[in-house]
PDB file of N, CA and C in Angstrom:
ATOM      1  N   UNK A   1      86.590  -7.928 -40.295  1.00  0.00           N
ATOM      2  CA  UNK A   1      86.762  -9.330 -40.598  1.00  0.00           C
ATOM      3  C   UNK A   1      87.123  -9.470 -42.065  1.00  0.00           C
ATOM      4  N   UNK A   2      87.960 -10.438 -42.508  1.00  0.00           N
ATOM      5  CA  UNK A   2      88.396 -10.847 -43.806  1.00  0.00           C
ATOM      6  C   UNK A   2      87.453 -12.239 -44.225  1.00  0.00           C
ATOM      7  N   UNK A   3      86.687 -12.073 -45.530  1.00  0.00           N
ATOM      8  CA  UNK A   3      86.091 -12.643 -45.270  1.00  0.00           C
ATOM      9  C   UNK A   3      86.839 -14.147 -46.597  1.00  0.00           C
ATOM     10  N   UNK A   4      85.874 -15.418 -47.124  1.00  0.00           N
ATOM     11  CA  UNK A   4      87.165 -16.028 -47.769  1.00  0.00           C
ATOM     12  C   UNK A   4      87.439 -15.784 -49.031  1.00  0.00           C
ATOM     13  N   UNK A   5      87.144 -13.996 -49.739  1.00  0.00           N
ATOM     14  CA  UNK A   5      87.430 -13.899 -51.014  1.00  0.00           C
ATOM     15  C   UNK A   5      88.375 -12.986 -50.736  1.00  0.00           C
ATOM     16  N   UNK A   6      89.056 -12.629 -49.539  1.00  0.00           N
ATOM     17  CA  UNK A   6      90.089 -11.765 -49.571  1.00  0.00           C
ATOM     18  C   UNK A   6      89.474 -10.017 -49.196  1.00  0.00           C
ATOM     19  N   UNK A   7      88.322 -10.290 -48.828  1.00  0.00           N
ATOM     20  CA  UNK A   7      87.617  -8.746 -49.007  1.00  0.00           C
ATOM     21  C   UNK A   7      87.335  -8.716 -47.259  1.00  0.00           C
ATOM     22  N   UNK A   8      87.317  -7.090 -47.369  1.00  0.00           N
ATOM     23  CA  UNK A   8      87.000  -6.593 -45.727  1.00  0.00           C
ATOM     24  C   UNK A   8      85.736  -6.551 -45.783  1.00  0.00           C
ATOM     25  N   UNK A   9      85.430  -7.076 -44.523  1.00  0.00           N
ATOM     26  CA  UNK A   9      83.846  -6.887 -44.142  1.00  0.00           C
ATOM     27  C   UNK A   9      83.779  -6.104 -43.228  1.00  0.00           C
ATOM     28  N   UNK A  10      82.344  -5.244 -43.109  1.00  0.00           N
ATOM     29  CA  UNK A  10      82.813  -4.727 -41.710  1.00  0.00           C
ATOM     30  C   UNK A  10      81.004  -4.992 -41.038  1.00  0.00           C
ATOM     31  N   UNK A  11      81.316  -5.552 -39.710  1.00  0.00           N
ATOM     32  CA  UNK A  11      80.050  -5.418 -39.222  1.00  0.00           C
ATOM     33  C   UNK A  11      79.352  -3.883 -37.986  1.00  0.00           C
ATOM     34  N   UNK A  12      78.241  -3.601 -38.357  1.00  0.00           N
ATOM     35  CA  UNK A  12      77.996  -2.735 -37.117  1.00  0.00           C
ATOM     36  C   UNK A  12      76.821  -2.621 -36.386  1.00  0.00           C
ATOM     37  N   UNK A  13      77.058  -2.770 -35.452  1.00  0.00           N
ATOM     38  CA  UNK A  13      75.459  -3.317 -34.217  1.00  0.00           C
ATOM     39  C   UNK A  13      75.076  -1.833 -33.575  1.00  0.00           C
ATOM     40  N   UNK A  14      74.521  -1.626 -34.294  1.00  0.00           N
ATOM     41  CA  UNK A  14      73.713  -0.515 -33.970  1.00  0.00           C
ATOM     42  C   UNK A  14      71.973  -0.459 -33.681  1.00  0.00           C
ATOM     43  N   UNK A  15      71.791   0.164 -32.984  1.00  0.00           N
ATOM     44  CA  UNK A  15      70.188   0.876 -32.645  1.00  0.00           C
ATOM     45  C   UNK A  15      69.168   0.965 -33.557  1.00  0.00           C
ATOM     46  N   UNK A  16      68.517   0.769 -33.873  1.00  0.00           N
ATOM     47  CA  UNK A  16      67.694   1.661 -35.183  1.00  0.00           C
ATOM     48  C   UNK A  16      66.446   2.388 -34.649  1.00  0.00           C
ATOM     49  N   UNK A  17      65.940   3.563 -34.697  1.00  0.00           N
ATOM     50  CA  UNK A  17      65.074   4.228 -33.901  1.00  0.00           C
ATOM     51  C   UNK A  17      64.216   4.349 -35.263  1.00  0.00           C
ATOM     52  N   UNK A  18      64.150   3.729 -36.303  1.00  0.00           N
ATOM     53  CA  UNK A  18      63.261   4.262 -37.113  1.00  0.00           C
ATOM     54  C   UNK A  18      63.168   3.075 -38.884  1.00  0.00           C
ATOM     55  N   UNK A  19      62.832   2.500 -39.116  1.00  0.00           N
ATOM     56  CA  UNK A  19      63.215   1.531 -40.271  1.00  0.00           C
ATOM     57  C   UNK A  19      61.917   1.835 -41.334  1.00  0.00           C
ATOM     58  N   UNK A  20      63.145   2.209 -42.518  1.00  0.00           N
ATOM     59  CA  UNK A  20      62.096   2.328 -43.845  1.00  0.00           C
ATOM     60  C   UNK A  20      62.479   1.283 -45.466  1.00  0.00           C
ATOM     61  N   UNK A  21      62.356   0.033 -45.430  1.00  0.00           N
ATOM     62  CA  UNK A  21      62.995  -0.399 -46.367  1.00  0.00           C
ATOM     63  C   UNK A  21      63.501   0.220 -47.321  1.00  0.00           C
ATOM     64  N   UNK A  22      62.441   1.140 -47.757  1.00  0.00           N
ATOM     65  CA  UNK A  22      62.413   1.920 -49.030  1.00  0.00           C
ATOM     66  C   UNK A  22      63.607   2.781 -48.986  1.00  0.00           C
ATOM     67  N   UNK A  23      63.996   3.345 -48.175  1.00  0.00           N
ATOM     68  CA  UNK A  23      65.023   4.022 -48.190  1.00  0.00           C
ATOM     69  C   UNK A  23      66.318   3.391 -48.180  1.00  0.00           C
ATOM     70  N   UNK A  24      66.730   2.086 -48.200  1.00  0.00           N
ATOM     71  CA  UNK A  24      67.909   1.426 -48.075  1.00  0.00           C
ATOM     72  C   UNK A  24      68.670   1.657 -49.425  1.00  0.00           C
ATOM     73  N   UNK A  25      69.801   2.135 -49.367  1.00  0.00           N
ATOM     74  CA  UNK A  25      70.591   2.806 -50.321  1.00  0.00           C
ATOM     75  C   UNK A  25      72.480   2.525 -49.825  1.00  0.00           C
ATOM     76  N   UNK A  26      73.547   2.640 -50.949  1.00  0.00           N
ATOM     77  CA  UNK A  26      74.609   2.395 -50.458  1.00  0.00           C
ATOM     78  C   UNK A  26      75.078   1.190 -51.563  1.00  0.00           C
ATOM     79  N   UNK A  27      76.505   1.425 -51.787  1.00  0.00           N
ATOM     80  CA  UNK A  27      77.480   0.818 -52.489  1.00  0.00           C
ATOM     81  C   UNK A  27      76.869  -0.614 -53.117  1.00  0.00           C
ATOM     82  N   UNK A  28      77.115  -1.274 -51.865  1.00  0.00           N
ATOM     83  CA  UNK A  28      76.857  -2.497 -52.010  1.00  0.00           C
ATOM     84  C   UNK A  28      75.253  -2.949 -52.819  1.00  0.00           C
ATOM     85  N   UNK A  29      74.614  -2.090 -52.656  1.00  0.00           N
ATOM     86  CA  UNK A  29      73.389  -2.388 -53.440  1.00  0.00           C
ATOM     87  C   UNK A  29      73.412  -2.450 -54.891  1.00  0.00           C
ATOM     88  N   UNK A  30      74.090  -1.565 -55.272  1.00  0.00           N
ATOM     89  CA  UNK A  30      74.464  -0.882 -56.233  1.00  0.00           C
ATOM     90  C   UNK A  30      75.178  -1.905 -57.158  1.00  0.00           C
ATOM     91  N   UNK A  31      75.939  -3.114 -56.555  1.00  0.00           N
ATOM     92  CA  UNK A  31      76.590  -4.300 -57.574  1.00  0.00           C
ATOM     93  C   UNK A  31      75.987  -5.886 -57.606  1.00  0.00           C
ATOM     94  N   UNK A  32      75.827  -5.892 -58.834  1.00  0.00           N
ATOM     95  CA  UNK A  32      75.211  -6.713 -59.300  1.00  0.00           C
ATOM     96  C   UNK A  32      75.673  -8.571 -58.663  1.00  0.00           C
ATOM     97  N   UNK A  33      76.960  -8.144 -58.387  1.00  0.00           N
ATOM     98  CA  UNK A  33      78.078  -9.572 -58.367  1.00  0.00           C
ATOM     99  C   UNK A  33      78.171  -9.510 -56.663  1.00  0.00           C
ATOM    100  N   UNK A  34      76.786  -8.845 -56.053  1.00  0.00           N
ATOM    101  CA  UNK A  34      76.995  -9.129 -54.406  1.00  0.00           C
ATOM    102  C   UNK A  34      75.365  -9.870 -54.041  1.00  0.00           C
ATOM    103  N   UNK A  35      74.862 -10.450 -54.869  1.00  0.00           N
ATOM    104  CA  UNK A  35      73.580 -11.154 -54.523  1.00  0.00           C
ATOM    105  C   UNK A  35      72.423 -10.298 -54.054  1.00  0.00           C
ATOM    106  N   UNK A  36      71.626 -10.688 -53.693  1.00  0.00           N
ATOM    107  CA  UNK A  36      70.681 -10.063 -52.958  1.00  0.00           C
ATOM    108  C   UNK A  36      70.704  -9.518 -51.461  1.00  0.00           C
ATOM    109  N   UNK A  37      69.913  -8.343 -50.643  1.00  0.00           N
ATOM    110  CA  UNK A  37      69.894  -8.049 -49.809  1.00  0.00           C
ATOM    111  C   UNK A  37      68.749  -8.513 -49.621  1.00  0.00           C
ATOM    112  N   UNK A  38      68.009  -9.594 -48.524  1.00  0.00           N
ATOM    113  CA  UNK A  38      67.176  -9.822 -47.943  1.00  0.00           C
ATOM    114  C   UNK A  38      66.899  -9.416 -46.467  1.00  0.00           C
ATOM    115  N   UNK A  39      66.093  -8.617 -45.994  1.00  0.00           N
ATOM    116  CA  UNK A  39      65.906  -8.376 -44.750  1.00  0.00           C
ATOM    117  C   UNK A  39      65.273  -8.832 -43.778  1.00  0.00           C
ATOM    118  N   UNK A  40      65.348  -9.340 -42.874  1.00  0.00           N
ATOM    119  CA  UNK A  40      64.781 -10.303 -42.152  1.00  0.00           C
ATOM    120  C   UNK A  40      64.092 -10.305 -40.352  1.00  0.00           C
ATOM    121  N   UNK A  41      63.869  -9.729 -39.858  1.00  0.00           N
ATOM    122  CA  UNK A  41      63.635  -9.669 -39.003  1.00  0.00           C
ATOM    123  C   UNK A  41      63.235 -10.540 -37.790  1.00  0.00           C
ATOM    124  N   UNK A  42      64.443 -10.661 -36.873  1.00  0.00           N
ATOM    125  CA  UNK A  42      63.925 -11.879 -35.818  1.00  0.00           C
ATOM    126  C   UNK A  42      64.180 -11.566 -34.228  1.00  0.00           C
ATOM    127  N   UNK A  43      63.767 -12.777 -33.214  1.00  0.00           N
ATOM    128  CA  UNK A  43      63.879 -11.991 -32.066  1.00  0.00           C
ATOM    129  C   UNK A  43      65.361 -12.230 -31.537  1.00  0.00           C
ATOM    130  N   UNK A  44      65.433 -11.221 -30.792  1.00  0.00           N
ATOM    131  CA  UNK A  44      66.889 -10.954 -30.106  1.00  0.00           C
ATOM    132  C   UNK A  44      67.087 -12.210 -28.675  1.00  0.00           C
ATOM    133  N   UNK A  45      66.779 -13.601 -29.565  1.00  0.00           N
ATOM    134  CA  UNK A  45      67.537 -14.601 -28.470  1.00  0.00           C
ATOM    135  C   UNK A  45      68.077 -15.177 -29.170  1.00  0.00           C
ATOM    136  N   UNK A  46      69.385 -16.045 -28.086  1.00  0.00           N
ATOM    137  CA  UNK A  46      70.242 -17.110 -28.692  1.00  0.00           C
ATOM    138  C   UNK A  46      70.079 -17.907 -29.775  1.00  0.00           C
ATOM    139  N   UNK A  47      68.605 -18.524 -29.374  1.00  0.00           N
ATOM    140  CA  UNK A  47      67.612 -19.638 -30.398  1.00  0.00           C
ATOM    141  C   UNK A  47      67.639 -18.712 -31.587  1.00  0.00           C
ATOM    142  N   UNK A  48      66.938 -17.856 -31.870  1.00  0.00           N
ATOM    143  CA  UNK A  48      66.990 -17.016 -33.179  1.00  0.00           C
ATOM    144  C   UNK A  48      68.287 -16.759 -33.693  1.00  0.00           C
ATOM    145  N   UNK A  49      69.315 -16.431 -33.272  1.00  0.00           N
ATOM    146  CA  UNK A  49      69.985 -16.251 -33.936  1.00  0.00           C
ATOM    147  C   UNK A  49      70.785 -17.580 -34.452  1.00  0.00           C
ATOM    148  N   UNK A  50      71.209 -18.389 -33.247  1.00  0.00           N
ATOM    149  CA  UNK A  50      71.549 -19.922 -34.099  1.00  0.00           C
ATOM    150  C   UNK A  50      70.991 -20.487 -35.107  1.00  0.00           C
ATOM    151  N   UNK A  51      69.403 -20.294 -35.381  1.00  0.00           N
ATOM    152  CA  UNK A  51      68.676 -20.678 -36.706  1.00  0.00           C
ATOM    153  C   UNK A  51      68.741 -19.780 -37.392  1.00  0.00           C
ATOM    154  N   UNK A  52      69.046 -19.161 -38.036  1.00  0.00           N
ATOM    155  CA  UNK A  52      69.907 -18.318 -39.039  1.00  0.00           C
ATOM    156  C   UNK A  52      71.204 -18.514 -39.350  1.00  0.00           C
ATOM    157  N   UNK A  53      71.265 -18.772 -40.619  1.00  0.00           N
ATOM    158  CA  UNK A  53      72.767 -18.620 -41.432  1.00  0.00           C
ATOM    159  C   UNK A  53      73.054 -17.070 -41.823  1.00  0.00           C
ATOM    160  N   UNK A  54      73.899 -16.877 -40.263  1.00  0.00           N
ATOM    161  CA  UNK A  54      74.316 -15.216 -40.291  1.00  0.00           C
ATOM    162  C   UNK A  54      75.918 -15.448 -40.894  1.00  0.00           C
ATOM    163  N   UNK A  55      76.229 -14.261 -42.010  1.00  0.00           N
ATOM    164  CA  UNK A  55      77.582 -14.067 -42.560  1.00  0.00           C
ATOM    165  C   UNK A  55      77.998 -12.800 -42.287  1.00  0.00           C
ATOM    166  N   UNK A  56      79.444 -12.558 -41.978  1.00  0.00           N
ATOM    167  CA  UNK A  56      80.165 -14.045 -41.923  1.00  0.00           C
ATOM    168  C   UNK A  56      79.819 -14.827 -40.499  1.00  0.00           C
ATOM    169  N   UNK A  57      80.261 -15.961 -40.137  1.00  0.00           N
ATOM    170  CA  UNK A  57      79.935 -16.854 -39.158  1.00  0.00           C
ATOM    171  C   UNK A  57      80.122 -16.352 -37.661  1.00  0.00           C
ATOM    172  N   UNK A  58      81.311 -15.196 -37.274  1.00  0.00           N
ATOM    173  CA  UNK A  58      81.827 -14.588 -36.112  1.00  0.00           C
ATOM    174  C   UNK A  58      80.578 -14.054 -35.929  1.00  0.00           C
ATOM    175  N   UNK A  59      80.085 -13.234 -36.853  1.00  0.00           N
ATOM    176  CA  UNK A  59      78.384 -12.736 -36.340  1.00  0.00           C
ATOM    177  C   UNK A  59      77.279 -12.855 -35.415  1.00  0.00           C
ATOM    178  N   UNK A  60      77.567 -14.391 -35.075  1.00  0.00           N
ATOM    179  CA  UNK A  60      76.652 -14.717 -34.534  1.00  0.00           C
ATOM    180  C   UNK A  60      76.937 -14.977 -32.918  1.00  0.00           C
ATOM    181  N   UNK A  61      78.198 -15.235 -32.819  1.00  0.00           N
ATOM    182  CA  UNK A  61      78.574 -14.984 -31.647  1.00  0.00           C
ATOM    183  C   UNK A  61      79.039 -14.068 -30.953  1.00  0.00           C
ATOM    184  N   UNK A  62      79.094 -12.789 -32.025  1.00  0.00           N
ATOM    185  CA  UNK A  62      79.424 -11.036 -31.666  1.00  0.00           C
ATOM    186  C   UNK A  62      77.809 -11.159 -30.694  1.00  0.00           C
ATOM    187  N   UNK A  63      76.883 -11.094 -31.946  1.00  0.00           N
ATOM    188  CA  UNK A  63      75.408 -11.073 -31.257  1.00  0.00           C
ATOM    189  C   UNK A  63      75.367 -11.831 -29.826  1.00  0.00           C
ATOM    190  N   UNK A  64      75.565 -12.789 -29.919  1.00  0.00           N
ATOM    191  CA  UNK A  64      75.090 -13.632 -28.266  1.00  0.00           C
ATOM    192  C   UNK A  64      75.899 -12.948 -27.413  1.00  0.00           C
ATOM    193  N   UNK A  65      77.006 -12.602 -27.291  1.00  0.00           N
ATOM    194  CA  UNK A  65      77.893 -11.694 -26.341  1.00  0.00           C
ATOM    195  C   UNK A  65      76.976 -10.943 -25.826  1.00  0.00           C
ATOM    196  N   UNK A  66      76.535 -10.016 -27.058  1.00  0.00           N
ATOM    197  CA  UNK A  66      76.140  -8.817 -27.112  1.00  0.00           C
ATOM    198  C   UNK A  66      74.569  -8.871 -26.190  1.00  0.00           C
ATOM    199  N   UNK A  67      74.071  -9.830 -26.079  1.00  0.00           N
ATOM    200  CA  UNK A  67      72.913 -10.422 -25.624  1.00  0.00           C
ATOM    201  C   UNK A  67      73.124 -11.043 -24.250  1.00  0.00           C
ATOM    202  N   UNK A  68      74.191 -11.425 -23.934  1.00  0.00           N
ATOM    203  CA  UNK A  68      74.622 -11.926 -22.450  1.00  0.00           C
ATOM    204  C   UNK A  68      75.357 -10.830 -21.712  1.00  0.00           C
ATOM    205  N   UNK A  69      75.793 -10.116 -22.487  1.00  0.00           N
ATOM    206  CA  UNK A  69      75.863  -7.942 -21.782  1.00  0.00           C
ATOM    207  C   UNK A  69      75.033  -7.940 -21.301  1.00  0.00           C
ATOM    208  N   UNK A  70      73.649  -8.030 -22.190  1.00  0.00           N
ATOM    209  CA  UNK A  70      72.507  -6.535 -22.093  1.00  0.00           C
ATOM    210  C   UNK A  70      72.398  -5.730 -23.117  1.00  0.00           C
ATOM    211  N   UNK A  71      73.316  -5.397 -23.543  1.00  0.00           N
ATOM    212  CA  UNK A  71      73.563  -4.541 -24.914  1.00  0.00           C
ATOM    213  C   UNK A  71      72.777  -4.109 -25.986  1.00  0.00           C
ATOM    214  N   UNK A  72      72.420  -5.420 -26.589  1.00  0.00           N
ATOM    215  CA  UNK A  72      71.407  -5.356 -27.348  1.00  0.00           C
ATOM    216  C   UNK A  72      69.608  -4.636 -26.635  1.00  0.00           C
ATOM    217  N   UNK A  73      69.196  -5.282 -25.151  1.00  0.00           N
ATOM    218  CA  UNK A  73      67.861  -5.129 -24.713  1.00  0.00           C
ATOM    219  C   UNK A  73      67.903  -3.833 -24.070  1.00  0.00           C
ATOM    220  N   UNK A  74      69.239  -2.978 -23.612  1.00  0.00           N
ATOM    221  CA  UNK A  74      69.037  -1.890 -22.963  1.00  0.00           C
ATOM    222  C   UNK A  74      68.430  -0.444 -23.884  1.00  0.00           C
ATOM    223  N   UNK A  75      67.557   0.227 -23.467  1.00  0.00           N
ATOM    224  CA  UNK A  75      66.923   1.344 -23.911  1.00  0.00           C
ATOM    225  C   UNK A  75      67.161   2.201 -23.693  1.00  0.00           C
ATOM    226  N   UNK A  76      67.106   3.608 -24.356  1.00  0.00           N
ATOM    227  CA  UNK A  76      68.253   5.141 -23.757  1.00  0.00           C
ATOM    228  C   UNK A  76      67.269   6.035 -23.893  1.00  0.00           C
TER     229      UNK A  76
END
């Protein structure tokens, strides 16, 4: 996605089998002129995600797709 400063975004919906804040590392952290990373944790329904201001805005309806699959709730 292009987002409206001319820059590529890229999103990726992935799994996480394991979460350590502390370890969050990578580019983007690293610059001062990209705000804060806040992490947030919520539940995987429609309602949750509509009350959130997810960026960019396509986000949020990647997610509900992804939630009217299965995608997101299936386990391996």
């Amino acid at each position: 996605m292009t987002n409206g400063s001319g820059e590529t975004e890229y999103v990726y919906l992935a799994r996480i089998q394991e979460w350590n804040f502390a370890d969050r590392s990578g580019l983007d952290f690293q610059r001062d002129d990209r705000g804060g990373y806040i992490l947030d944790e919520l539940p995987l329904t429609p309602e949750a995600i509509a009350d959130v201001n997810l960026l960019p805005e396509e986000l949020s309806a990647i997610l509900c797709e992804a939630l009217d699959h299965g995608d997101l709730l299936a386990t391996t």
